[in-house]
C-alpha atoms as a PDB file:
ATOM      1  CA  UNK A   1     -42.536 -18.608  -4.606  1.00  0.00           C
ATOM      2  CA  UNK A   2     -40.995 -16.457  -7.268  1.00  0.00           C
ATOM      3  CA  UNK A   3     -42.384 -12.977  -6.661  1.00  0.00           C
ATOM      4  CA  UNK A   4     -41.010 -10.632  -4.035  1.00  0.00           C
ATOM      5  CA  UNK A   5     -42.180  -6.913  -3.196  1.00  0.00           C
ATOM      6  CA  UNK A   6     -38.527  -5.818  -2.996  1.00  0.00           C
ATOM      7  CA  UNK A   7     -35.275  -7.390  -2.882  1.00  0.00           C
ATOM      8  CA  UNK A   8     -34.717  -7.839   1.192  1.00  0.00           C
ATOM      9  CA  UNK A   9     -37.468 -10.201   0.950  1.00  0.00           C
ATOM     10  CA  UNK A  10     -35.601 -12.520  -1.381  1.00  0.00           C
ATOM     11  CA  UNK A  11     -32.851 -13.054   1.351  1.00  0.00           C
ATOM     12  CA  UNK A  12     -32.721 -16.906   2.787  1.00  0.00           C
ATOM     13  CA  UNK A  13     -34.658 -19.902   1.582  1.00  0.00           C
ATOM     14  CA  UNK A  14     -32.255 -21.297  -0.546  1.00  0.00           C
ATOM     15  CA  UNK A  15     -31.668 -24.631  -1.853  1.00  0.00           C
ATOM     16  CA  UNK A  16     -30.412 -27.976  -0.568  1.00  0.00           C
ATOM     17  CA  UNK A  17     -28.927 -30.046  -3.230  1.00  0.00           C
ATOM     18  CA  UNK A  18     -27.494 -33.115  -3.106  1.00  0.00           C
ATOM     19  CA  UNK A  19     -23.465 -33.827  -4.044  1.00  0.00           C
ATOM     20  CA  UNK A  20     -24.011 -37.668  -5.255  1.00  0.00           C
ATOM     21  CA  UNK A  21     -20.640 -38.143  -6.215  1.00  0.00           C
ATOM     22  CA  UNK A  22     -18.829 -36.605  -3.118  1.00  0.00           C
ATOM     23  CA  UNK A  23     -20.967 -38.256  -0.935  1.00  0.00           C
ATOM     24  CA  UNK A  24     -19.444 -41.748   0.496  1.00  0.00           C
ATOM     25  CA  UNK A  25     -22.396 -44.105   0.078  1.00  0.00           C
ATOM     26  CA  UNK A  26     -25.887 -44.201  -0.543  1.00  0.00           C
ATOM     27  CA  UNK A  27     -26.136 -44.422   3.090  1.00  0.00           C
ATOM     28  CA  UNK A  28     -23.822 -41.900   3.810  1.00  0.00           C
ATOM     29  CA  UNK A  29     -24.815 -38.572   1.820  1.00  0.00           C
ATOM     30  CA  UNK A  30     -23.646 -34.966   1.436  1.00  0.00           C
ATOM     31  CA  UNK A  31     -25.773 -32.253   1.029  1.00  0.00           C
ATOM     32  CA  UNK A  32     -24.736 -28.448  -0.261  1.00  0.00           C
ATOM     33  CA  UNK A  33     -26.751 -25.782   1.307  1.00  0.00           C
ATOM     34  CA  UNK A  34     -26.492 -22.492  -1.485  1.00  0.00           C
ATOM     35  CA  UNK A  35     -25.980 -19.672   0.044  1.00  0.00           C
ATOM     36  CA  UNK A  36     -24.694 -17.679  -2.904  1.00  0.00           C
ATOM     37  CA  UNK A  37     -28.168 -17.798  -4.215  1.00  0.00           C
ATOM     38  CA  UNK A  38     -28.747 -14.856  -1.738  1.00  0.00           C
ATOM     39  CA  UNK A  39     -28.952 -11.177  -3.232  1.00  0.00           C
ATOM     40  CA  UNK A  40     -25.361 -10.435  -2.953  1.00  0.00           C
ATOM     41  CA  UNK A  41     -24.263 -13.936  -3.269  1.00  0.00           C
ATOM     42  CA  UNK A  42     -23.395 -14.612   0.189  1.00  0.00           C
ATOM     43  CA  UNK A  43     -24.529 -16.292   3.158  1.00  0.00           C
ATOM     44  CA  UNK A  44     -24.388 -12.912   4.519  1.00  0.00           C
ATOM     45  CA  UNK A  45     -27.246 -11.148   3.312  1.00  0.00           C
ATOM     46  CA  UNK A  46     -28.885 -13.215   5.987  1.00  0.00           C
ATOM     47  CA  UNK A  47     -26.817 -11.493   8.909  1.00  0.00           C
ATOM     48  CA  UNK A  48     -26.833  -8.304   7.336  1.00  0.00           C
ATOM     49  CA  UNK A  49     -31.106  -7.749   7.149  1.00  0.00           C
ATOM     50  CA  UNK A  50     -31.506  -9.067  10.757  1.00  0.00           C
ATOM     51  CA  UNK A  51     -28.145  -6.300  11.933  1.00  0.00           C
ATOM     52  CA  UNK A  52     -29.760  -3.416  10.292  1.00  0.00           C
ATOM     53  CA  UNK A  53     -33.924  -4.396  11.052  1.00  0.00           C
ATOM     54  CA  UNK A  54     -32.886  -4.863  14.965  1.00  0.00           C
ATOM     55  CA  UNK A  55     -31.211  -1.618  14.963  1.00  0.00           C
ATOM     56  CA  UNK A  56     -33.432   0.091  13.511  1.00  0.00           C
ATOM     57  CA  UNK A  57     -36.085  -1.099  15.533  1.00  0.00           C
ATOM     58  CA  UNK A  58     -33.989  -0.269  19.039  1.00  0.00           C
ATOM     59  CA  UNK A  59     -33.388   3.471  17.438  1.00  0.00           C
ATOM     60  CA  UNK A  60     -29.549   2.918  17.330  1.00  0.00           C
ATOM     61  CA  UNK A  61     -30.074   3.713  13.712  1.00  0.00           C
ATOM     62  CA  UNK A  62     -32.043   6.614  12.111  1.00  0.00           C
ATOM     63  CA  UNK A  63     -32.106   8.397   8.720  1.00  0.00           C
ATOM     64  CA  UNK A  64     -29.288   9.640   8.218  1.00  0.00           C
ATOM     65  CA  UNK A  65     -26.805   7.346  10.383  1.00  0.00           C
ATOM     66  CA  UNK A  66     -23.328   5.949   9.736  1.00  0.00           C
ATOM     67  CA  UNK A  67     -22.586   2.077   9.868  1.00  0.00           C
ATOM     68  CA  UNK A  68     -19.161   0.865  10.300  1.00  0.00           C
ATOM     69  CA  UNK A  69     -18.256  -2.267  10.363  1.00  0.00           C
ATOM     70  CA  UNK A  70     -14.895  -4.422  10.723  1.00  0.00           C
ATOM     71  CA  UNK A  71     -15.572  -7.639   7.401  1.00  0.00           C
ATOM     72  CA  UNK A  72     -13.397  -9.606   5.493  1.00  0.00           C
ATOM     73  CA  UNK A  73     -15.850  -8.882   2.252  1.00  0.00           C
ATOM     74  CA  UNK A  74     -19.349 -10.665   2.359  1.00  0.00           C
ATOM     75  CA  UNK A  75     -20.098  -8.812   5.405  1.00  0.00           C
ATOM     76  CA  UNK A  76     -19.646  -5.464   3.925  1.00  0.00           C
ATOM     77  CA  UNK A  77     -21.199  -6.106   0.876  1.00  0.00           C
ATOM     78  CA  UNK A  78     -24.242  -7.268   2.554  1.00  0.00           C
ATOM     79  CA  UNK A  79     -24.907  -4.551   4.965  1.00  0.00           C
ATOM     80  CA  UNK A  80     -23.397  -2.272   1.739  1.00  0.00           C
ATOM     81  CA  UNK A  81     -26.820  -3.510  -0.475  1.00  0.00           C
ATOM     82  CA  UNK A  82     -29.163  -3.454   2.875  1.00  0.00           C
ATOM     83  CA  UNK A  83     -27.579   0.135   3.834  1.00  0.00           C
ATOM     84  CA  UNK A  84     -28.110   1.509   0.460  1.00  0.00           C
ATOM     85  CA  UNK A  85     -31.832   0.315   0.496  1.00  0.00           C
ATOM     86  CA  UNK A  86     -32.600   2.264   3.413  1.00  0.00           C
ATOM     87  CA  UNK A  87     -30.258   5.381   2.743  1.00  0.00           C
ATOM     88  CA  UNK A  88     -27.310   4.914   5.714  1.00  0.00           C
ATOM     89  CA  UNK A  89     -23.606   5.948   4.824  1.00  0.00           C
ATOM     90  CA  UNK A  90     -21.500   2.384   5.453  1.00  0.00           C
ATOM     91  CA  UNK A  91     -18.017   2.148   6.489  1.00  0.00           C
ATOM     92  CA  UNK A  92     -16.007  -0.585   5.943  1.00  0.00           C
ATOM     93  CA  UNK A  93     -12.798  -1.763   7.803  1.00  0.00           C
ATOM     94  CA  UNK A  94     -11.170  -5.229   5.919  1.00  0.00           C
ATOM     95  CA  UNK A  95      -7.775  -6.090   5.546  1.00  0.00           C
ATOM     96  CA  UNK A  96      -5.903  -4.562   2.627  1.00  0.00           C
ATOM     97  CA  UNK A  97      -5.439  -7.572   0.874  1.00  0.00           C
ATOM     98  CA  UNK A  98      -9.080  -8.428   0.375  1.00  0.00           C
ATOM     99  CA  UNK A  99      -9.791 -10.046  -3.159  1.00  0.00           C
ATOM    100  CA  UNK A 100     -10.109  -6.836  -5.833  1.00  0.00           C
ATOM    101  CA  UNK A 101     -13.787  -8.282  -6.710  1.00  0.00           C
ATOM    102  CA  UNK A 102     -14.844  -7.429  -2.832  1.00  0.00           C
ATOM    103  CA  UNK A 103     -13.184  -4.098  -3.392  1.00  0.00           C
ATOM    104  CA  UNK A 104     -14.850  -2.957  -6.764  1.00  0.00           C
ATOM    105  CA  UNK A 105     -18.430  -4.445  -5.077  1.00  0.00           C
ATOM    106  CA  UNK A 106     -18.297  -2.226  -2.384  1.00  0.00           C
ATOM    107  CA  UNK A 107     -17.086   0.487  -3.832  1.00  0.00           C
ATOM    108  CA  UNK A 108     -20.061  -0.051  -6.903  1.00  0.00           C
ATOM    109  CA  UNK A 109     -22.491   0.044  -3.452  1.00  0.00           C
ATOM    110  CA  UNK A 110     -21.031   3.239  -2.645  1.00  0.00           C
ATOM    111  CA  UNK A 111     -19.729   2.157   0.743  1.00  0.00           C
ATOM    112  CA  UNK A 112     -16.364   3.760   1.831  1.00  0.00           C
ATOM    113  CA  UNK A 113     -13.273   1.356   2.579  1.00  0.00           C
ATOM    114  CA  UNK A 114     -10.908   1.662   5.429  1.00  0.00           C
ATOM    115  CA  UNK A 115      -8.003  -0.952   4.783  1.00  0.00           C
ATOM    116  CA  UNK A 116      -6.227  -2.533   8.061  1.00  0.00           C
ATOM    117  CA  UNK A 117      -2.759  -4.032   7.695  1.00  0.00           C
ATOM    118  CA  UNK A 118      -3.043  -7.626   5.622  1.00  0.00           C
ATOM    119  CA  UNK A 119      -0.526  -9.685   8.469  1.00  0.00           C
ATOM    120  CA  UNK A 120      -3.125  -9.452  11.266  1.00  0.00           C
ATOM    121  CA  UNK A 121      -6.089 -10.679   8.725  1.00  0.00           C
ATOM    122  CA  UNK A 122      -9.808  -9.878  10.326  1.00  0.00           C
ATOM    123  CA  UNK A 123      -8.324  -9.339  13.843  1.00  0.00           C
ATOM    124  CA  UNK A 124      -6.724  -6.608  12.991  1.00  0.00           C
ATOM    125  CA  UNK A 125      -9.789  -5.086  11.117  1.00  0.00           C
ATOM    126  CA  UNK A 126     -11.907  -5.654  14.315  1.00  0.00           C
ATOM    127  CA  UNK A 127      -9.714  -3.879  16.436  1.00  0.00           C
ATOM    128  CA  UNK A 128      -8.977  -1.255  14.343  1.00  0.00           C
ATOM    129  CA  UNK A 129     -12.693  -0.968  13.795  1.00  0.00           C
ATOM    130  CA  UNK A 130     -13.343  -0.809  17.515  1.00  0.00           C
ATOM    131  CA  UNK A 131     -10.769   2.408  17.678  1.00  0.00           C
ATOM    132  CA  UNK A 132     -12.608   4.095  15.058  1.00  0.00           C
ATOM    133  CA  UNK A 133     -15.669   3.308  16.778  1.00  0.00           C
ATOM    134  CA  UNK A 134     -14.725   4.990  20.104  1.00  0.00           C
ATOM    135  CA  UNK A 135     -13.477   8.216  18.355  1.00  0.00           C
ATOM    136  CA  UNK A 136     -16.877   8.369  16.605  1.00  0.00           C
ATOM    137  CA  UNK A 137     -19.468   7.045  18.806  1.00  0.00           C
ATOM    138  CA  UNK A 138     -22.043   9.034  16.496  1.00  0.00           C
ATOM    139  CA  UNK A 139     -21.075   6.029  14.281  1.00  0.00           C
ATOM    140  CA  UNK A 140     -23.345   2.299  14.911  1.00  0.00           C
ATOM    141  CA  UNK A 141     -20.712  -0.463  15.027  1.00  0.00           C
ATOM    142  CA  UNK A 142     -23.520  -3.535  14.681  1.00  0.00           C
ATOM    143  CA  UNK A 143     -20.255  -5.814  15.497  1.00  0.00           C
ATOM    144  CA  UNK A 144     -21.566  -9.485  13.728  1.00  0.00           C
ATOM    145  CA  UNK A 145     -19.195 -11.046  16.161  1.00  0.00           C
ATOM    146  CA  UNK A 146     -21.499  -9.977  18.902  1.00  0.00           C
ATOM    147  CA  UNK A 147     -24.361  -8.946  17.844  1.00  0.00           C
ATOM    148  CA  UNK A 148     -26.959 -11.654  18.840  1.00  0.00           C
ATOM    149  CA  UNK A 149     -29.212 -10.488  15.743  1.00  0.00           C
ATOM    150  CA  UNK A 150     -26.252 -12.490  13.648  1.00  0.00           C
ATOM    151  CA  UNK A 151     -27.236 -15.818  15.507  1.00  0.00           C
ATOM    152  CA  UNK A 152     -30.719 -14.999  15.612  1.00  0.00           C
ATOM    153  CA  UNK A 153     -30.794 -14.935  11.513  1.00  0.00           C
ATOM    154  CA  UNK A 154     -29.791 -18.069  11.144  1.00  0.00           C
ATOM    155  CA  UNK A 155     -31.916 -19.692  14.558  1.00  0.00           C
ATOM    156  CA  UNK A 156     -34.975 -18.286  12.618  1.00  0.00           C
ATOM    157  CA  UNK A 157     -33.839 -18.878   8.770  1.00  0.00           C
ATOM    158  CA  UNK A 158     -31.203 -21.016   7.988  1.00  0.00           C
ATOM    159  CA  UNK A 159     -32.392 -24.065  10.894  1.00  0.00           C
ATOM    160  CA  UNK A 160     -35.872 -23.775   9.838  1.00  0.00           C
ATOM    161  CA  UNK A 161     -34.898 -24.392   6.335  1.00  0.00           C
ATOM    162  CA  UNK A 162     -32.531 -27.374   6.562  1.00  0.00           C
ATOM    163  CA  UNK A 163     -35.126 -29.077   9.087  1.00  0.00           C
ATOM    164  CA  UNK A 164     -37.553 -28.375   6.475  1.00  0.00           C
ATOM    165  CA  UNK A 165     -35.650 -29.745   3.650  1.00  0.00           C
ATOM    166  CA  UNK A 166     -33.899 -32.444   5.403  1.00  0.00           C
ATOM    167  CA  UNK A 167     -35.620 -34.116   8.736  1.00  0.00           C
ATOM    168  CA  UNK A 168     -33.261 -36.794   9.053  1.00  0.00           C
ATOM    169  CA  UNK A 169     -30.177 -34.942   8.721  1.00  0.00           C
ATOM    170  CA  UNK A 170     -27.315 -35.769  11.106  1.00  0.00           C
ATOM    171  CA  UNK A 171     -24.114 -33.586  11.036  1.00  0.00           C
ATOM    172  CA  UNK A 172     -24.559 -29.632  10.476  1.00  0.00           C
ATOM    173  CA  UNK A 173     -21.186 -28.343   8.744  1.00  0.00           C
ATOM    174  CA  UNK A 174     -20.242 -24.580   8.433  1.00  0.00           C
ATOM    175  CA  UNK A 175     -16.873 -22.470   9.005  1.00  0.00           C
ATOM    176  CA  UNK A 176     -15.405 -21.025  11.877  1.00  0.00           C
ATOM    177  CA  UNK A 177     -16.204 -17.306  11.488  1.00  0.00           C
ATOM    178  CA  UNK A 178     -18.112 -14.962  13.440  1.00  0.00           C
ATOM    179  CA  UNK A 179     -19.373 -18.737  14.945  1.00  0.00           C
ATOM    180  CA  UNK A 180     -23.056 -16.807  13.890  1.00  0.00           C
ATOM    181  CA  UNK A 181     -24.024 -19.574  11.475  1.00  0.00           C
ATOM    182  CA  UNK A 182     -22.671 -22.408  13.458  1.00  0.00           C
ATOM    183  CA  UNK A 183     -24.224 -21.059  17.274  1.00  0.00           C
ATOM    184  CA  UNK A 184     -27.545 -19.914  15.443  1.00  0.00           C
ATOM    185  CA  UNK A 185     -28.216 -22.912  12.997  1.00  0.00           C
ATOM    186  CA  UNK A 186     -26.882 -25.343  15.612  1.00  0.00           C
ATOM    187  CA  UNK A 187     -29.301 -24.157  18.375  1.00  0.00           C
ATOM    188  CA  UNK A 188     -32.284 -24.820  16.363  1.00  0.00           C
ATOM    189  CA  UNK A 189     -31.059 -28.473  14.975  1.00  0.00           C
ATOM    190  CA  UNK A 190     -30.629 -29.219  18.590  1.00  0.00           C
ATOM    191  CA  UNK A 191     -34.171 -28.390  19.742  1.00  0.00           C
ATOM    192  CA  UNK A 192     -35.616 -30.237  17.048  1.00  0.00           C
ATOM    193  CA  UNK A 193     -33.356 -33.568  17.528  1.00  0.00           C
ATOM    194  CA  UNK A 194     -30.540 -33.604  20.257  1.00  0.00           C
ATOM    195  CA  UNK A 195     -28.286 -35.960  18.754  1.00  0.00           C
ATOM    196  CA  UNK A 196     -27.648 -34.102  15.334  1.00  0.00           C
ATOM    197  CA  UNK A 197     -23.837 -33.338  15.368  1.00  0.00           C
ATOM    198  CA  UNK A 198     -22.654 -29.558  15.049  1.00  0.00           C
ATOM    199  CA  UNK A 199     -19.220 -29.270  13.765  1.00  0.00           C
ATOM    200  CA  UNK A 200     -17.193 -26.231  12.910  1.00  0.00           C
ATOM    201  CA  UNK A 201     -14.475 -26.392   9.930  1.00  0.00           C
ATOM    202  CA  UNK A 202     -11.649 -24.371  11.342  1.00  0.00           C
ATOM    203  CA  UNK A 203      -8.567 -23.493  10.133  1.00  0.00           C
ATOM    204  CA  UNK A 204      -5.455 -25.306  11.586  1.00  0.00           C
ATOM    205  CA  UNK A 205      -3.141 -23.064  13.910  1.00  0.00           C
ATOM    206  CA  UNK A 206      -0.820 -20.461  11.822  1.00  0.00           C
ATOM    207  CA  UNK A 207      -3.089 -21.543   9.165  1.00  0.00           C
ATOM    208  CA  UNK A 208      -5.158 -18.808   6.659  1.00  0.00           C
ATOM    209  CA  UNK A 209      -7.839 -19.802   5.173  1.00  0.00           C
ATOM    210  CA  UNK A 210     -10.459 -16.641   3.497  1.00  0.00           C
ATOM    211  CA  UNK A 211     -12.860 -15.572   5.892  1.00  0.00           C
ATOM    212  CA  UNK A 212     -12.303 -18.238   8.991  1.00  0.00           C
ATOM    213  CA  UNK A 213     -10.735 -18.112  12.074  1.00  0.00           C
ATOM    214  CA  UNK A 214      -8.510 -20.607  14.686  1.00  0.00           C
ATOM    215  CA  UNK A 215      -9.844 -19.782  18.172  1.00  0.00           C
ATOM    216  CA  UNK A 216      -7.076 -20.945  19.770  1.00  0.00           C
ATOM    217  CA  UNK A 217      -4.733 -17.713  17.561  1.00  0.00           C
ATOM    218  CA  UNK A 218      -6.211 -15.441  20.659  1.00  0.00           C
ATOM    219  CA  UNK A 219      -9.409 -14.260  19.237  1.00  0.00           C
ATOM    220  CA  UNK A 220     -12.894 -15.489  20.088  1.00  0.00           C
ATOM    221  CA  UNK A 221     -16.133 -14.026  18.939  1.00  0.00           C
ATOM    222  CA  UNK A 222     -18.621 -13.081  21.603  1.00  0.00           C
ATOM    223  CA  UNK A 223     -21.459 -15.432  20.148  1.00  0.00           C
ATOM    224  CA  UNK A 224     -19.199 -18.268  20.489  1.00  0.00           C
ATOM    225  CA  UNK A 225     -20.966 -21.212  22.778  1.00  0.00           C
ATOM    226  CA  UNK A 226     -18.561 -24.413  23.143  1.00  0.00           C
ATOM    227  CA  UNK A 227     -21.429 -25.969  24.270  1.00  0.00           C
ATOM    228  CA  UNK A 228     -23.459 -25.928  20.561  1.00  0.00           C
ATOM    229  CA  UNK A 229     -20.438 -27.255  19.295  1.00  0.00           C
ATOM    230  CA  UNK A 230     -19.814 -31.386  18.791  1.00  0.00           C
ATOM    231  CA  UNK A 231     -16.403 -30.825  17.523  1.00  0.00           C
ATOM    232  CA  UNK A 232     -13.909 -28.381  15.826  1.00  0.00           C
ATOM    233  CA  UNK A 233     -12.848 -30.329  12.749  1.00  0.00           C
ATOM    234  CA  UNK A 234      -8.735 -28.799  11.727  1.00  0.00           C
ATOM    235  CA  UNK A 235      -8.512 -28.038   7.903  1.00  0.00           C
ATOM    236  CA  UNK A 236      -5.350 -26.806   6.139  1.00  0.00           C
ATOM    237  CA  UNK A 237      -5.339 -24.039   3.847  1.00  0.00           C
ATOM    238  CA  UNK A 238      -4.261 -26.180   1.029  1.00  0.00           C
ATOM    239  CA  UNK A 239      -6.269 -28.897   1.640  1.00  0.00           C
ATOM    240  CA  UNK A 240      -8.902 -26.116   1.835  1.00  0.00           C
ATOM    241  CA  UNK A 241      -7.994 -24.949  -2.012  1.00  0.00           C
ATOM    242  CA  UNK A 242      -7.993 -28.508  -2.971  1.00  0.00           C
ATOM    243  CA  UNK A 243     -11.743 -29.861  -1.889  1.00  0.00           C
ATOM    244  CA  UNK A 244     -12.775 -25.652  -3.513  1.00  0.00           C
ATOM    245  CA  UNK A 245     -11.417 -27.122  -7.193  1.00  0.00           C
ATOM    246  CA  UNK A 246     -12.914 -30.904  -6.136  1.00  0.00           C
ATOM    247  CA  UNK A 247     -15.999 -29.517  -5.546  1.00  0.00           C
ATOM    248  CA  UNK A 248     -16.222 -27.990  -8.990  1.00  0.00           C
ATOM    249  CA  UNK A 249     -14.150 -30.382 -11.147  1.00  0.00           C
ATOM    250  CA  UNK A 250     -16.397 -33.566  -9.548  1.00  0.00           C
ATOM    251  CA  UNK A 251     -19.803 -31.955  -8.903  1.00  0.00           C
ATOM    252  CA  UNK A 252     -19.756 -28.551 -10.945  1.00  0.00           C
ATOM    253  CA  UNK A 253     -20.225 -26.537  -7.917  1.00  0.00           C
ATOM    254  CA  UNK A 254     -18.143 -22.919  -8.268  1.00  0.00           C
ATOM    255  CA  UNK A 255     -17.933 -22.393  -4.398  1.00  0.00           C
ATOM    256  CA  UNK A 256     -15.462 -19.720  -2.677  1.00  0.00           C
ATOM    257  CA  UNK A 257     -12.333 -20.636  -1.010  1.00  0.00           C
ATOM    258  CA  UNK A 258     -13.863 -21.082   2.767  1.00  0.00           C
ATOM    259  CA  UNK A 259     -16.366 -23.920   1.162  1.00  0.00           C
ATOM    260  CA  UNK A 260     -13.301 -26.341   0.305  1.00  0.00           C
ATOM    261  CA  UNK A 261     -12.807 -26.308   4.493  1.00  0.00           C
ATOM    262  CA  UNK A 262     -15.995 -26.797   4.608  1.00  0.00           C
ATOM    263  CA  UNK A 263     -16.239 -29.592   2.410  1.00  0.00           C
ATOM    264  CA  UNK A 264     -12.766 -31.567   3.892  1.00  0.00           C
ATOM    265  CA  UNK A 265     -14.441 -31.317   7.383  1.00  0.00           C
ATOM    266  CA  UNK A 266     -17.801 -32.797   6.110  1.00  0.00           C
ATOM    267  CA  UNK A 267     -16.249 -35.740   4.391  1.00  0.00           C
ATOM    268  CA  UNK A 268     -14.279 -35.980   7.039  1.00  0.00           C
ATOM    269  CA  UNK A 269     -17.534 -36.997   9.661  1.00  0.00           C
ATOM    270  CA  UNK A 270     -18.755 -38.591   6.722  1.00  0.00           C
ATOM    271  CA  UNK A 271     -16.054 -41.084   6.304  1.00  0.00           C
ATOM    272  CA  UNK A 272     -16.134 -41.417  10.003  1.00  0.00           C
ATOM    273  CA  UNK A 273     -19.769 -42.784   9.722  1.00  0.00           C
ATOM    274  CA  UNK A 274     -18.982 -45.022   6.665  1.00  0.00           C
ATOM    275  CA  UNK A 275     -16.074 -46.548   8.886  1.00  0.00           C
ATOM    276  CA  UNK A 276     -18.497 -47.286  11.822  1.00  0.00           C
ATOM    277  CA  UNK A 277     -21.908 -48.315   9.444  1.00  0.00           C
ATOM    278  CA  UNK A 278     -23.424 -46.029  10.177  1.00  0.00           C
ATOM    279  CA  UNK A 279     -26.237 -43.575   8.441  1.00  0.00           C
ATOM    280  CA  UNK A 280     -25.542 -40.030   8.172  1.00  0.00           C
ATOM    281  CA  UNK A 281     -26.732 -36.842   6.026  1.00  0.00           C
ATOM    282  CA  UNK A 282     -24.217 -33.974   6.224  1.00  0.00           C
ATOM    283  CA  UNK A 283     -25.527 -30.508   5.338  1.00  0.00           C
ATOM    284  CA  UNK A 284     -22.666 -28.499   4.439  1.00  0.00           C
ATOM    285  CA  UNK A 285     -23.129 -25.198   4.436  1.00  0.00           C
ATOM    286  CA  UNK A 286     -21.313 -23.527   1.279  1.00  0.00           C
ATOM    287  CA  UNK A 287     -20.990 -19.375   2.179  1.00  0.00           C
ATOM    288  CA  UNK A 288     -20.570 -18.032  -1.087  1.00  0.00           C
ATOM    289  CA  UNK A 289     -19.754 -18.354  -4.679  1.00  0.00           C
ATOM    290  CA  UNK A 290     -16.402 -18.440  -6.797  1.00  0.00           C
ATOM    291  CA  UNK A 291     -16.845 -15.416  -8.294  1.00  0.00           C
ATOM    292  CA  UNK A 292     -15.649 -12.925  -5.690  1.00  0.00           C
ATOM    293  CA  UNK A 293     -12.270 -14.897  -5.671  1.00  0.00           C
ATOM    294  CA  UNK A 294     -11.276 -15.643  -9.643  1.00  0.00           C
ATOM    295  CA  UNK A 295      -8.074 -12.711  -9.308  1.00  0.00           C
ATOM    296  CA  UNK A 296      -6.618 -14.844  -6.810  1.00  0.00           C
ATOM    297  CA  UNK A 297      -6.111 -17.159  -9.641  1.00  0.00           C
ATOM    298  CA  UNK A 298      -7.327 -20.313  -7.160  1.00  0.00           C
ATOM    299  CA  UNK A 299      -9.542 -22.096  -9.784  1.00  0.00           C
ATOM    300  CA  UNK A 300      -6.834 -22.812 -12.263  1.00  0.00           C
ATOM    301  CA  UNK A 301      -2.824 -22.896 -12.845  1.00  0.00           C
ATOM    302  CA  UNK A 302      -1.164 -26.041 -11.446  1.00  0.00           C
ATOM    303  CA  UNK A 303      -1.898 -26.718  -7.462  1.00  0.00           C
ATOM    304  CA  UNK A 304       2.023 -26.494  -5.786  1.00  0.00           C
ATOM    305  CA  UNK A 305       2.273 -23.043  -7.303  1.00  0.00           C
ATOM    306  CA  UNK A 306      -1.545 -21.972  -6.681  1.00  0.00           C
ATOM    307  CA  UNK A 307      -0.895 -22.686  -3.410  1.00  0.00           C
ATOM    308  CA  UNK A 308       2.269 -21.126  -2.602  1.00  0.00           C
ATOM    309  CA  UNK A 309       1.264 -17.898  -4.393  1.00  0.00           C
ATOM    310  CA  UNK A 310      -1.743 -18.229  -2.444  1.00  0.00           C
ATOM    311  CA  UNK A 311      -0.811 -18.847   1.397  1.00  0.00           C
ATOM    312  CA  UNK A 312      -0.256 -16.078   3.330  1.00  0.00           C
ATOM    313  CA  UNK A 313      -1.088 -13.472   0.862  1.00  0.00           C
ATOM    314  CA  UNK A 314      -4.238 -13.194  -0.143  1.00  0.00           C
ATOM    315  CA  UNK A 315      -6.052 -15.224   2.663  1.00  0.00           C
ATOM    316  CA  UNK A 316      -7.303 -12.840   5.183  1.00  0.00           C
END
């Protein structure tokens, strides 16, 4: 279908392609779920239309209401498009050294920034979110790290979809974030075939990597489940940047900087099921597009010195 009433309705259903030459074996395929084909270009446009319809619907938020919200960037920009729609102010809290693109988008959506320190990355921004909240409780904190509308989104999009698309798929990939995607998506897999393998591509410990989190670093999301999880696959920061330029140098794919996690922990249970014979189709689930992330000069320059310039800096 290719004609929408309005622009919310064009969130979700997008495609599953196929990465032929990242993919193992015939027998052993990867597949790229596009989530930058959403409105803003993120994964999040999903999260943000089911935050804002649910409170609307419970009367937390009425004409004329204030959202605030701690993000690391998608987030914001989401719920900045969704909250300009329907005519609430947004506030956003995200570290201060958020990529310059995520800046200039929010501020073209009108939506006012509050910057949090850039050492304590999105922890920080939550909690300093949460003291803002209690000073204004006229202000709706929809909190995507608790809100069960986040997991709901993807129970009722994003699992339909790839069970649409792909039946026989085997291992669901996504990062470690809010855990929305991964507790939401999972769940629905699971009903429709209990063996499929949920795995979450997580930063390693002291590790940064744009828009994930290590649960073991002290903070865990209230939608987290252990039990939808098969595993917590470990992924370095650089080897994060180096599967983001593999992914575009071998398949042409311009993903952001959380997909190359992504990507290392699928082929990782990929090569896993080459090594044992066995068949397996890995949906990777690829957040958002390159182009939020081309000042951080990650796409080009040689990799020792991307990296370096890179780590700790502007990974929040």
């Amino acid at each position: 279908m290719a004609r929408y009433d309005s622009l919310a309705e064009t969130v979700g259903d997008t495609p599953l392609v196929g990465l032929p030459k990242l993919s193992p074996s015939p027998e052993v395929r990867l597949w790229a779920k596009l989530e930058d084909r959403n409105p803003t270009g993120s994964v999040k446009d999903r999260v943000a239309k089911y935050l804002i319809e649910e409170a609307v619907k419970s009367g937390d938020l009425v004409e004329g209401s204030t959202i605030l919200e701690p993000t690391s960037g998608n987030t914001g920009i989401a719920l900045a498009m969704a909250a300009k729609q329907r005519g609430f102010k947004l506030i956003c809290v995200m570290p201060e050294n958020t990529s310059d693109e995520r800046k200039q988008l929010l501020a073209a959506f009108g939506a006012e920034v509050v910057y949090s320190p850039a050492a304590g990355g999105s922890n920080t921004a939550v909690a300093q979110a949460r003291a803002m909240a209690a000073e204004h409780p006229e202000w709706v904190m929809l909190n995507q790290y608790a809100n069960a509308a986040n997991a709901r989104a993807h129970f009722e999009t994003t699992g339909p979809e790839i069970a649409r698309d792909l039946p026989e798929v085997t291992h669901f990939v996504a990062g470690l974030g809010t855990t929305g995607t991964l507790m939401g998506t999972g769940r629905y897999l699971r009903e429709h075939n209990p063996d499929v393998e949920i795995v979450a591509a997580e930063p390693r410990y002291g590790d940064l990597v744009y828009g994930l989190r290590n649960l073991d670093e002290g903070f865990v999301p209230e939608l987290y489940d252990e039990k939808v999880l098969t595993r917590r696959f470990s992924v370095g920061s650089a080897d994060s940047l180096r599967r983001t330029r593999e992914l575009l140098t071998v398949e042409g794919l311009f993903a952001g900087l959380s997909s190359g996690a992504v990507v290392h922990a699928a082929l990782g249970v990929a090569n896993e099921a080459l090594r044992a014979g066995r068949r397996a189709d890995v949906v990777l689930l690829l957040a958002d597009a390159g182009w939020k992330y081309l000042s951080t000069g990650a796409y080009t320059g040689e990799f020792d010195s991307t990296a370096q310039s890179l780590d700790g800096q502007l990974w929040a």
